[in-house]
Protein backbone atom coordinates (compact mmCIF):
# COMPACT_ATOMS: atom_id res chain seq x y z
CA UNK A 1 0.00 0.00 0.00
CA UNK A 2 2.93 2.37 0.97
CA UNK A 3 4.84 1.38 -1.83
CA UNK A 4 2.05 2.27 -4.51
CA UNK A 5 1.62 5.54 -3.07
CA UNK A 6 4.89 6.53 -3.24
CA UNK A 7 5.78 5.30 -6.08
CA UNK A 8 2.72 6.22 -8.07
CA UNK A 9 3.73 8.52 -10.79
CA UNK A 10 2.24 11.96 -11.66
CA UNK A 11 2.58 15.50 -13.16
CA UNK A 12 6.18 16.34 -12.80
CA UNK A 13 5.40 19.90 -13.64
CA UNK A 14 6.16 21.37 -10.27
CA UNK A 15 9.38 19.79 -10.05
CA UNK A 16 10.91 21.00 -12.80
CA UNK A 17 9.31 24.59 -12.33
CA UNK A 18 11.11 24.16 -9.15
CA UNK A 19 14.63 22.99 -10.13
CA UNK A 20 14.77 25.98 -11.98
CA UNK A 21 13.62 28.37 -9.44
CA UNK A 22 16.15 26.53 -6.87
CA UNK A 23 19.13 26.30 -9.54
CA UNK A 24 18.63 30.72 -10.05
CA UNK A 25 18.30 30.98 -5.50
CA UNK A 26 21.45 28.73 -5.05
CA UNK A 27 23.82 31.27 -7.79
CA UNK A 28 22.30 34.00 -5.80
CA UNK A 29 23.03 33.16 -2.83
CA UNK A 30 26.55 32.01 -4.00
CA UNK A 31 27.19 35.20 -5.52
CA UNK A 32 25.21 37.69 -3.49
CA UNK A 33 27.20 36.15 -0.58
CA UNK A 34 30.73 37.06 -2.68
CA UNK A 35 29.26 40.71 -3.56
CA UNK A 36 27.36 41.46 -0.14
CA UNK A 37 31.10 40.83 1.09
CA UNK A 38 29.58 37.94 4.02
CA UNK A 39 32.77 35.54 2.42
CA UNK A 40 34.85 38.38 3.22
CA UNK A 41 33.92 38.99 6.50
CA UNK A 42 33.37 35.37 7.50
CA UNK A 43 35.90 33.12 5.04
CA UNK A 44 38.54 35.33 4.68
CA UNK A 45 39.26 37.88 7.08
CA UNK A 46 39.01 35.73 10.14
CA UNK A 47 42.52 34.37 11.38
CA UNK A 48 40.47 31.07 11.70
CA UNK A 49 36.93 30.32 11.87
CA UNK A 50 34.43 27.83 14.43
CA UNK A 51 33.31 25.33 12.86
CA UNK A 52 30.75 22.56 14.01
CA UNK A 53 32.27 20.97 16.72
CA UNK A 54 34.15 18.06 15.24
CA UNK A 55 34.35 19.52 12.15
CA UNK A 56 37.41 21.74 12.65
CA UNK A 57 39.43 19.94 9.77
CA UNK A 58 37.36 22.41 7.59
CA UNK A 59 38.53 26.04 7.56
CA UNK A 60 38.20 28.64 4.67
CA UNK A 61 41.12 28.00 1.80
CA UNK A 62 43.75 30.27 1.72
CA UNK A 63 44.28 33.81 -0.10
CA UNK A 64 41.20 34.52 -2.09
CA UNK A 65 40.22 31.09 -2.65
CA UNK A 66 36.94 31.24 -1.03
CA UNK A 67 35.81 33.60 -4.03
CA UNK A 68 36.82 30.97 -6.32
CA UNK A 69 35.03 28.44 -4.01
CA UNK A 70 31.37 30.23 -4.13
CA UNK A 71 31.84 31.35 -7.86
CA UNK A 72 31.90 27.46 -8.66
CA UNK A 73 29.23 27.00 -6.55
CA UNK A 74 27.34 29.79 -8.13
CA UNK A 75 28.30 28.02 -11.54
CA UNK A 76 26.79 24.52 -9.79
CA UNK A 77 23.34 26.88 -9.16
CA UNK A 78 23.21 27.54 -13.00
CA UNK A 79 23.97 24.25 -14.06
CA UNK A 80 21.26 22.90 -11.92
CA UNK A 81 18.69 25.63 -13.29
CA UNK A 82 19.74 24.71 -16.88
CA UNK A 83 19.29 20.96 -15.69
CA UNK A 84 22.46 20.50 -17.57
CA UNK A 85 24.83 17.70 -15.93
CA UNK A 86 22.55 17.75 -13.09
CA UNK A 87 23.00 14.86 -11.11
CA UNK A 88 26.75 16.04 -10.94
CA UNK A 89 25.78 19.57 -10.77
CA UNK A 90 23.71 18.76 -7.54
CA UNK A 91 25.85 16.37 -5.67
CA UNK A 92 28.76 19.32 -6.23
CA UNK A 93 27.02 22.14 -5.03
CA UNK A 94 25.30 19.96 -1.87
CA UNK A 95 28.89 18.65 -0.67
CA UNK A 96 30.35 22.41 -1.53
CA UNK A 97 27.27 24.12 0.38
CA UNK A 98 27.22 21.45 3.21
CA UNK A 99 31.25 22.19 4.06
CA UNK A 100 31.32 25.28 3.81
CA UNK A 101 27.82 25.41 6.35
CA UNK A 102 29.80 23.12 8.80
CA UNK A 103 33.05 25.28 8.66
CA UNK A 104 31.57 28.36 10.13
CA UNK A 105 29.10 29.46 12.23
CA UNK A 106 29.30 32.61 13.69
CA UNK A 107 27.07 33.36 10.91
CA UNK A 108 24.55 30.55 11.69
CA UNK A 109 21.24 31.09 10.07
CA UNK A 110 18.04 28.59 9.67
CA UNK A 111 18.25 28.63 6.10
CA UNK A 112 21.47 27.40 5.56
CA UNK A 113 20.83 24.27 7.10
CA UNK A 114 17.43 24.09 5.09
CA UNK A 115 19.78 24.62 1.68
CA UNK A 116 21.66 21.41 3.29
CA UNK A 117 18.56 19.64 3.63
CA UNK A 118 16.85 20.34 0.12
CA UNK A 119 19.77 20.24 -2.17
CA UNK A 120 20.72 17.13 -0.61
CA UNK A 121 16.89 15.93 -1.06
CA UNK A 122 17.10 16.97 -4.73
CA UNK A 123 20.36 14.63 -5.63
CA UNK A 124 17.38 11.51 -5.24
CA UNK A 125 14.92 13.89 -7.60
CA UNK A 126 14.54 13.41 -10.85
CA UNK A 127 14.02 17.19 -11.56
CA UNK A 128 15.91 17.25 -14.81
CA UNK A 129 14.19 15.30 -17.29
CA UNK A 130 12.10 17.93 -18.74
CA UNK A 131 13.20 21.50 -19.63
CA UNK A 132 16.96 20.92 -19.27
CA UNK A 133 19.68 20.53 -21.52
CA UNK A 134 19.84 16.34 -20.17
CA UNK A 135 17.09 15.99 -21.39
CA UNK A 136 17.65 17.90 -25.40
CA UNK A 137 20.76 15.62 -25.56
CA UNK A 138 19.45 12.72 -24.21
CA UNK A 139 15.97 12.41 -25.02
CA UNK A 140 15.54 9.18 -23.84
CA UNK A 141 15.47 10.41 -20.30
CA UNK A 142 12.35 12.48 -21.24
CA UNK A 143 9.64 12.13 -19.10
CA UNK A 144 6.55 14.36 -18.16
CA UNK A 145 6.04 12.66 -15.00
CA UNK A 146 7.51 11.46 -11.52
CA UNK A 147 6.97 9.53 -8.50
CA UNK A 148 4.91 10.50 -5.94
CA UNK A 149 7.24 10.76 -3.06
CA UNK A 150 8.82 13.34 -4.75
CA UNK A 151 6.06 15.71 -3.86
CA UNK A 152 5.46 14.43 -0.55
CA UNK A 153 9.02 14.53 0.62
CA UNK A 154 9.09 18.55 0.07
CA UNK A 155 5.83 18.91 1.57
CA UNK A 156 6.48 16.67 5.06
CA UNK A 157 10.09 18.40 5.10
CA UNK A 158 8.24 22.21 5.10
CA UNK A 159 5.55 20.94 7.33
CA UNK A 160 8.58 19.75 9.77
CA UNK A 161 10.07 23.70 9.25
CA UNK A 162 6.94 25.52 9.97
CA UNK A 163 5.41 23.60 12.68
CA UNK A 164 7.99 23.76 15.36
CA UNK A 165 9.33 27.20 13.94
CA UNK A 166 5.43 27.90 15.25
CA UNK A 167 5.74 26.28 18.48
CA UNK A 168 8.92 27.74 19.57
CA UNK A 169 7.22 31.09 19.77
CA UNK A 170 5.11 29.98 22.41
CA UNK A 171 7.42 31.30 25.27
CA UNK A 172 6.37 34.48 27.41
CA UNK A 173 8.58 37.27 25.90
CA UNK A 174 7.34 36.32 22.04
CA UNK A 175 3.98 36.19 23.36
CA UNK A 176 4.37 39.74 25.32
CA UNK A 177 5.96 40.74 22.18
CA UNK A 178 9.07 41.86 24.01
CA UNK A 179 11.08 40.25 21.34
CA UNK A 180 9.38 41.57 18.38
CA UNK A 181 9.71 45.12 20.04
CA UNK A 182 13.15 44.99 20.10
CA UNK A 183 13.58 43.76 16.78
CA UNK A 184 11.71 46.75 15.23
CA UNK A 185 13.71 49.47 17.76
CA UNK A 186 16.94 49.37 15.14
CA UNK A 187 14.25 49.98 12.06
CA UNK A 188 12.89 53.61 12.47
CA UNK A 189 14.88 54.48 10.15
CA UNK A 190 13.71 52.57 7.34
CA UNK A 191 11.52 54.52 4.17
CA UNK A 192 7.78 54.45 4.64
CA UNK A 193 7.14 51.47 7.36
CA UNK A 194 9.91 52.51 9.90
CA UNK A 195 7.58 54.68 11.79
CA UNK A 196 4.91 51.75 11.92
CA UNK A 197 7.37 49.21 12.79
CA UNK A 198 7.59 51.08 16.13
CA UNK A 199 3.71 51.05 16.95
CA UNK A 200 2.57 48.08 19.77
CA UNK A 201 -0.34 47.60 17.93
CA UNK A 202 1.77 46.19 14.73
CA UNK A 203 4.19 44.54 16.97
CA UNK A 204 0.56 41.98 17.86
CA UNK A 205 -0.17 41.74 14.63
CA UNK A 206 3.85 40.48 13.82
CA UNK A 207 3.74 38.51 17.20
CA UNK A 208 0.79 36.58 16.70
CA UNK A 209 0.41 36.67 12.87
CA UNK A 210 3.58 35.12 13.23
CA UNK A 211 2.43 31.92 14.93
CA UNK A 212 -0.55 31.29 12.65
CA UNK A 213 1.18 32.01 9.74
CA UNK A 214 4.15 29.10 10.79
CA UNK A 215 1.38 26.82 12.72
CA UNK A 216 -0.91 27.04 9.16
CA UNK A 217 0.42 27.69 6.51
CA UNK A 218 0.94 24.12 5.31
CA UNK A 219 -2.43 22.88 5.91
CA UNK A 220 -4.14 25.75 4.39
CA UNK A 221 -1.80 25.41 1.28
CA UNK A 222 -2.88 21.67 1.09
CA UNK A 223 -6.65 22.55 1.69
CA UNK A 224 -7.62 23.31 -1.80
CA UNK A 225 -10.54 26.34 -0.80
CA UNK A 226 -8.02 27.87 1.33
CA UNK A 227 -5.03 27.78 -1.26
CA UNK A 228 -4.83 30.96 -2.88
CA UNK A 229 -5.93 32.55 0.04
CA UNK A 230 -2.68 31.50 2.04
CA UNK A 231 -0.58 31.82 -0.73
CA UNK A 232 -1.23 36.13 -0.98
CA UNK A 233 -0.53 35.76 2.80
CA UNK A 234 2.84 33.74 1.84
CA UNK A 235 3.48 36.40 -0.50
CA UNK A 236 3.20 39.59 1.58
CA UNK A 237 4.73 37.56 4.82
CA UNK A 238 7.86 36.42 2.80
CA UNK A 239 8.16 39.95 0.88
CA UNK A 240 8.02 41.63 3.69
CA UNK A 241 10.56 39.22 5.86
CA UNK A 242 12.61 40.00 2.90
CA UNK A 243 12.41 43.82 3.41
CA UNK A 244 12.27 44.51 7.12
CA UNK A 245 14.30 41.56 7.89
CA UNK A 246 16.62 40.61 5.05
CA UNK A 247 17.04 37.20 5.61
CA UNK A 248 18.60 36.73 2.10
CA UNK A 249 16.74 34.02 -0.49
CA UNK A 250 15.08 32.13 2.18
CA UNK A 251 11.78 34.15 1.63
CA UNK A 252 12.01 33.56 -2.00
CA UNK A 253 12.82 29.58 -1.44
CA UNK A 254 9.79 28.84 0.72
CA UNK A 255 7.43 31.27 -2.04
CA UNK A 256 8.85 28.55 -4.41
CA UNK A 257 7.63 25.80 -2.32
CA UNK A 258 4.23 26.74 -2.43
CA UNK A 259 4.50 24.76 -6.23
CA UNK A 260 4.28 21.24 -4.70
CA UNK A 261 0.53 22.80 -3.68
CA UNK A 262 -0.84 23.74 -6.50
CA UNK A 263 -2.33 21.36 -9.17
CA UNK A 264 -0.19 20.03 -11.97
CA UNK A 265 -2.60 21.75 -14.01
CA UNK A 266 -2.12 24.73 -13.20
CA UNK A 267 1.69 24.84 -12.83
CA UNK A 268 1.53 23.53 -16.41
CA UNK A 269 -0.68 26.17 -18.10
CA UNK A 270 1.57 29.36 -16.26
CA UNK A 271 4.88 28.10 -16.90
CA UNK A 272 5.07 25.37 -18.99
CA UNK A 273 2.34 26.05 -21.63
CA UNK A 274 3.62 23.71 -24.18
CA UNK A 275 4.63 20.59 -21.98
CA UNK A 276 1.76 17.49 -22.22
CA UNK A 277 -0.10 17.41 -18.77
CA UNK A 278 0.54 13.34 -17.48
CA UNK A 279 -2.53 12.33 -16.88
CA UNK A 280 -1.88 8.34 -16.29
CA UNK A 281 -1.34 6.67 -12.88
CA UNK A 282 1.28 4.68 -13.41
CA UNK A 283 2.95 2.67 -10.95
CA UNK A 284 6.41 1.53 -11.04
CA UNK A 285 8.13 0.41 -7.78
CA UNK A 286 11.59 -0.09 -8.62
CA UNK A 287 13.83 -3.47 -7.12
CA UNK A 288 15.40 -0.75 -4.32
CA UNK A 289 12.26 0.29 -3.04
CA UNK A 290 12.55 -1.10 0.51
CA UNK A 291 16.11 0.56 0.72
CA UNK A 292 14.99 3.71 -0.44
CA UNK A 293 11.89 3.93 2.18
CA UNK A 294 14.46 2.83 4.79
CA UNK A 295 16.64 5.80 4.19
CA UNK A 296 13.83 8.28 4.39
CA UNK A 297 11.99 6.75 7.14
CA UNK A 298 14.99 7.46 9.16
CA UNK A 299 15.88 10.49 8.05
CA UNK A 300 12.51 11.89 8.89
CA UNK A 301 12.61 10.05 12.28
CA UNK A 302 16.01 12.28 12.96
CA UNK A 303 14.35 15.39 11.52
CA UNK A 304 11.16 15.38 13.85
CA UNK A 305 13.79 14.02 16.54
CA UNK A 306 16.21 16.90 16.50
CA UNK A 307 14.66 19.70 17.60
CA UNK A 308 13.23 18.08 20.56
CA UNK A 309 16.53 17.05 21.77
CA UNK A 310 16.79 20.74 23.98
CA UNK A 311 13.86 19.26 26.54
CA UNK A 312 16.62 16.81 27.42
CA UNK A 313 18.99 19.58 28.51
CA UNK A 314 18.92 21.20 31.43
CA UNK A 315 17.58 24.80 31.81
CA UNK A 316 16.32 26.76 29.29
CA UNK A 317 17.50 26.65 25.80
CA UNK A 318 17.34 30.36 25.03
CA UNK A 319 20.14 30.97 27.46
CA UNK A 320 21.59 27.63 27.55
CA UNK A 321 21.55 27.36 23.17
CA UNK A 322 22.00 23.52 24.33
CA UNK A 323 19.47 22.11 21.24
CA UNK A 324 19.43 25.75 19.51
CA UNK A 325 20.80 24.46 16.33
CA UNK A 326 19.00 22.42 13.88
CA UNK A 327 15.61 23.16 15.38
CA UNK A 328 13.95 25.41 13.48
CA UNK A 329 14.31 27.80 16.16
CA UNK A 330 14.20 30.92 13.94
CA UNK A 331 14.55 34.46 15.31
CA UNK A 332 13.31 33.70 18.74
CA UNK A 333 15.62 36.03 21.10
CA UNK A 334 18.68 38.46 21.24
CA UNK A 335 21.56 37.92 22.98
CA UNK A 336 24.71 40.06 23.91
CA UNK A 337 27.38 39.26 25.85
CA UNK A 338 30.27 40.77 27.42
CA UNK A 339 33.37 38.58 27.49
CA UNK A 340 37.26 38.72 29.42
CA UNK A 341 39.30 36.04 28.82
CA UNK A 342 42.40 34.67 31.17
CA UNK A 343 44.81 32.27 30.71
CA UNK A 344 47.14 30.85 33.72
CA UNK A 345 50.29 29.56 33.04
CA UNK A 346 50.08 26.14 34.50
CA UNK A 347 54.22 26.31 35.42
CA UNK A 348 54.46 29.90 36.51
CA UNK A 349 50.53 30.52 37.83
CA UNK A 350 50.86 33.86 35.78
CA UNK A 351 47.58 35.23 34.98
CA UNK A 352 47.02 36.86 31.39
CA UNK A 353 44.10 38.79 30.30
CA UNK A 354 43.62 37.70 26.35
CA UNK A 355 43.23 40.68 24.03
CA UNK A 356 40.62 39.30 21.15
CA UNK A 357 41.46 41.70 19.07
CA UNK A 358 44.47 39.64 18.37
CA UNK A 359 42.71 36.94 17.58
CA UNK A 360 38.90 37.67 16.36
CA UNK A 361 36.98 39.80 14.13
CA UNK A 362 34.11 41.54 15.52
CA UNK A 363 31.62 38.99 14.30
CA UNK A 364 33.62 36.62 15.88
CA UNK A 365 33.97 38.72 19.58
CA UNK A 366 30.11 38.72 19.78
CA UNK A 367 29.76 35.04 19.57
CA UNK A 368 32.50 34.00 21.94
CA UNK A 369 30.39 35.94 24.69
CA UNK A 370 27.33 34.51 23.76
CA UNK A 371 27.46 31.00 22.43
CA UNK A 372 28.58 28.26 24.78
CA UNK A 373 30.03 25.80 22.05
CA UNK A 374 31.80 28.71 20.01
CA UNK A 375 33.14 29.66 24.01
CA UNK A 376 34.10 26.52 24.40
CA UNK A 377 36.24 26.36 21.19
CA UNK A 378 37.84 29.95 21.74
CA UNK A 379 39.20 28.13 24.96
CA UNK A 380 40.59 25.13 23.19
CA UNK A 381 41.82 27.50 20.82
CA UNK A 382 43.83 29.46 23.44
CA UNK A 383 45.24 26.57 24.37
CA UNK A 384 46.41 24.98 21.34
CA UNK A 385 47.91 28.58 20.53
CA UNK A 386 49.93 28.81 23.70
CA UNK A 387 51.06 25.02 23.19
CA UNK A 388 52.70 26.09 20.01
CA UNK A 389 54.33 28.58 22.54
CA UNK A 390 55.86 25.99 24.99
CA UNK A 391 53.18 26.63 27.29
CA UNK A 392 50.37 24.86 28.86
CA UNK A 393 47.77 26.81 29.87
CA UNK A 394 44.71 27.04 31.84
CA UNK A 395 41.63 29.10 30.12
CA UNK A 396 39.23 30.95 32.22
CA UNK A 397 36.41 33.48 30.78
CA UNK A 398 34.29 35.88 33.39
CA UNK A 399 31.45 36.26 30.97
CA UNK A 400 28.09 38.15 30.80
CA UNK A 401 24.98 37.65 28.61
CA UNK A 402 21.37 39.20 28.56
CA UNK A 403 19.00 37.88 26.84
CA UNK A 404 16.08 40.07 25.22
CA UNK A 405 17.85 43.54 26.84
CA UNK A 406 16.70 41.86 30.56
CA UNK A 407 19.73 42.23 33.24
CA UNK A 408 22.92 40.62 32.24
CA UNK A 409 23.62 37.90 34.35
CA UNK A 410 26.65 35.46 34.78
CA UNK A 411 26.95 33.25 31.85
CA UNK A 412 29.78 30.83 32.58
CA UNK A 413 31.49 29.75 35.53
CA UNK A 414 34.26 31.84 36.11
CA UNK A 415 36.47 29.03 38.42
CA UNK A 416 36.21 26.44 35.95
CA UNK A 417 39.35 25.96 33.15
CA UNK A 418 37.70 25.83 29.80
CA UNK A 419 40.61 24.38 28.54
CA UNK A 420 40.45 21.02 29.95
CA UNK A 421 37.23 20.28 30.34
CA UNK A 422 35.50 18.01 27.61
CA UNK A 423 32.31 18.82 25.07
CA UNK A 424 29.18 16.54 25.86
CA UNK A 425 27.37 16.53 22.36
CA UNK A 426 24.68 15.15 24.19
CA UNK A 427 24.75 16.01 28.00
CA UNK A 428 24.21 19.24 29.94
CA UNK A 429 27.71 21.51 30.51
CA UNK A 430 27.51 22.70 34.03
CA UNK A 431 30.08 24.94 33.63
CA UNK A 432 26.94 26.97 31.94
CA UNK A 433 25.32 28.52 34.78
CA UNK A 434 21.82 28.47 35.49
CA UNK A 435 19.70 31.22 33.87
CA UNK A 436 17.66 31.31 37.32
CA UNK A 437 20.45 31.19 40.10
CA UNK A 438 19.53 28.71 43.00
């Protein structure tokens, strides 16, 4: 039964409206991020860069190769648009986009990750076998339809997205819109809407709106009556995201989503006017079919697992970030910090106050007073530094973080020597302080 739904064929018309859509948003954001100069200030002007934990073998090539790095991938983005040596196009610019996501994060944003997920989704898609060069050279790949899961996979993945991006607002200073408030305070100055982004009454309507919007959007999408209804909300939401909060294509990615919703019919007659609507329901379960549900069953299993793996940590993950990642956990809070590092000379017991200007860019400053992991790291980093120096050091960091423009309170434990203490993946650091003090 599972089998013949999934492998079912039909209209393959929003697929390949799609690969083209996703093709033009991956050379943008390539490019854009060459041109906006975010691979200067986070590839190549850093000394070194924090990386996922246990991915630290990747850092930023030398010299100016990181323009040379997101040029190709902005080459892979057209390639995939053109559908011309797709498969290969895809599987390069996935592996290129996935490294250079794990080799940095002080720039960590939701969308990145979903880029990760989606490009890697579309290696499996056959998204290339109708308006692409493939299939003009090879036209015995030609086909005007595909197998069911291929819709369903993009539509379970967004439902994933929006639904606990929707219930991670439910926490008291989203709610009060405190955090909405302070969002808008650094806007006043933009044309036209600054002076409304200020008003409480707005900062409701962005509060709430907000939650419905995420909680809804995906079942209204699917509910035919409701469809072109939610998708002029999707368009004015994402637009003005875009806008006020310039969150670079991800607005334009999830507008391009909405095609998985819309009848085949429909897709076919606006953009592909001379392409045969499939009409058949074919069903062809290929030999690997077991495999292949195997692989997704699990990944979904991880992707609905993940961001519940913060209720396991203790305290709360909006101070602790213990879970933050990979949840769909999308402009929630703001967070400063104020930092000091020491280091102790284990031989001497000298005491040294680290100047980060020697070592960090600004970016860089905020997140090592902010973000426990990326703390964490700065520490080993120390340490690794001062080996190279003959000595072995202790690291200690008297740090200070408010959350939402509240009271800054003590962050990390001041007594405890960062440099020798070990990451837990998948425990609690109590070096962390509590965000309520006992």
């Amino acid at each position: 039964m599972l089998k013949s739904f999934l492998f079912k064929h039909i209209d393959n018309s929003a697929l390949v409206v799609f690969r083209i859509f996703f093709g033009l948003l991956c050379f943008l954001e390539s490019v854009g991020a060459i041109f906006t100069g975010w691979v200067k200030t986070n590839m190549v002007l850093p000394k070194f860069t924090f990386s996922f934990i246990g991915f630290e073998w990747l850092q930023p090539l030398p010299g100016n190769g990181m323009y040379v790095y997101y040029t190709l991938m902005g080459v892979f983005g057209l390639l995939i648009m053109l559908g011309y040596k797709y498969r290969f196009a895809i599987i390069s610019f996935t592996l290129m986009w996935t490294a250079s996501y794990l080799m940095q994060k002080t720039s960590y944003n939701n969308h990145y990750y979903l880029l990760v997920l989606i490009s890697s989704i579309m290696v499996f898609m056959p998204a290339h076998k109708y308006v692409s060069i493939d299939a003009r050279l090879h036209p015995e790949i030609k086909s005007i339809s595909m197998p069911q899961w291929c819709k369903w996979v993009i539509i379970l993945q967004l439902f994933i997205v929006y639904t606990y991006a929707s219930v991670a607002k439910f926490y008291p200073d989203w709610l009060n819109t405190t955090f909405i408030e302070n969002l808008m305070r650094g806007k006043d100055d933009y044309p036209i809407v600054g002076s409304l982004l200020q008003q409480k009454w707005f900062h409701y309507i962005l509060t709430y709106g907000g939650i419905l919007f995420d909680g809804l959007v995906v079942p209204l999408l699917f509910f035919k009556p409701t469809r072109k209804f939610i998708f002029i909300v999707s368009i004015v939401f994402h637009l003005f995201n875009s806008f006020v909060l310039q969150i670079g294509i991800f607005p334009y990615l999830a507008l391009a989503f909405t095609l998985f919703f819309f009848e085949a019919e429909t897709i076919q007659k606006l953009f592909l006017k001379k392409k045969t609507l499939y009409t058949s329901n074919d069903i062809s379960i290929p030999t690997y079919s077991h495999f292949f549900i195997g692989v997704f069953l699990v990944y979904f299993i991880i992707q609905i697992g993940l961001p519940l793996r913060h209720h396991f940590f203790k305290d709360d993950v909006l101070w602790t970030e213990e879970g933050h990642r990979l949840s769909w956990r999308m402009m929630l809070r703001s967070k400063s910090g104020i930092a000091t590092y020491y280091v102790k000379n284990k031989a001497t017991g000298e005491r040294t106050k680290v100047n980060l200007d020697d070592y960090l860019t600004k970016k860089q400053r905020r997140k090592v007073a902010t973000a426990p992991d990326v703390i964490w790291q700065f520490a080993q980093h120390l340490k690794q530094d001062y080996k190279a120096k003959n000595q072995d050091v202790e690291v200690y960091v008297t740090c200070r973080v408010s959350v939402n423009r509240k009271p800054y309170k003590l962050f990390i434990n001041p007594k405890v020597d960062l440099a020798n203490v070990t990451w837990k993946a998948l425990k609690h650091s109590d070096w962390i302080l509590p965000s309520k003090p006992e």
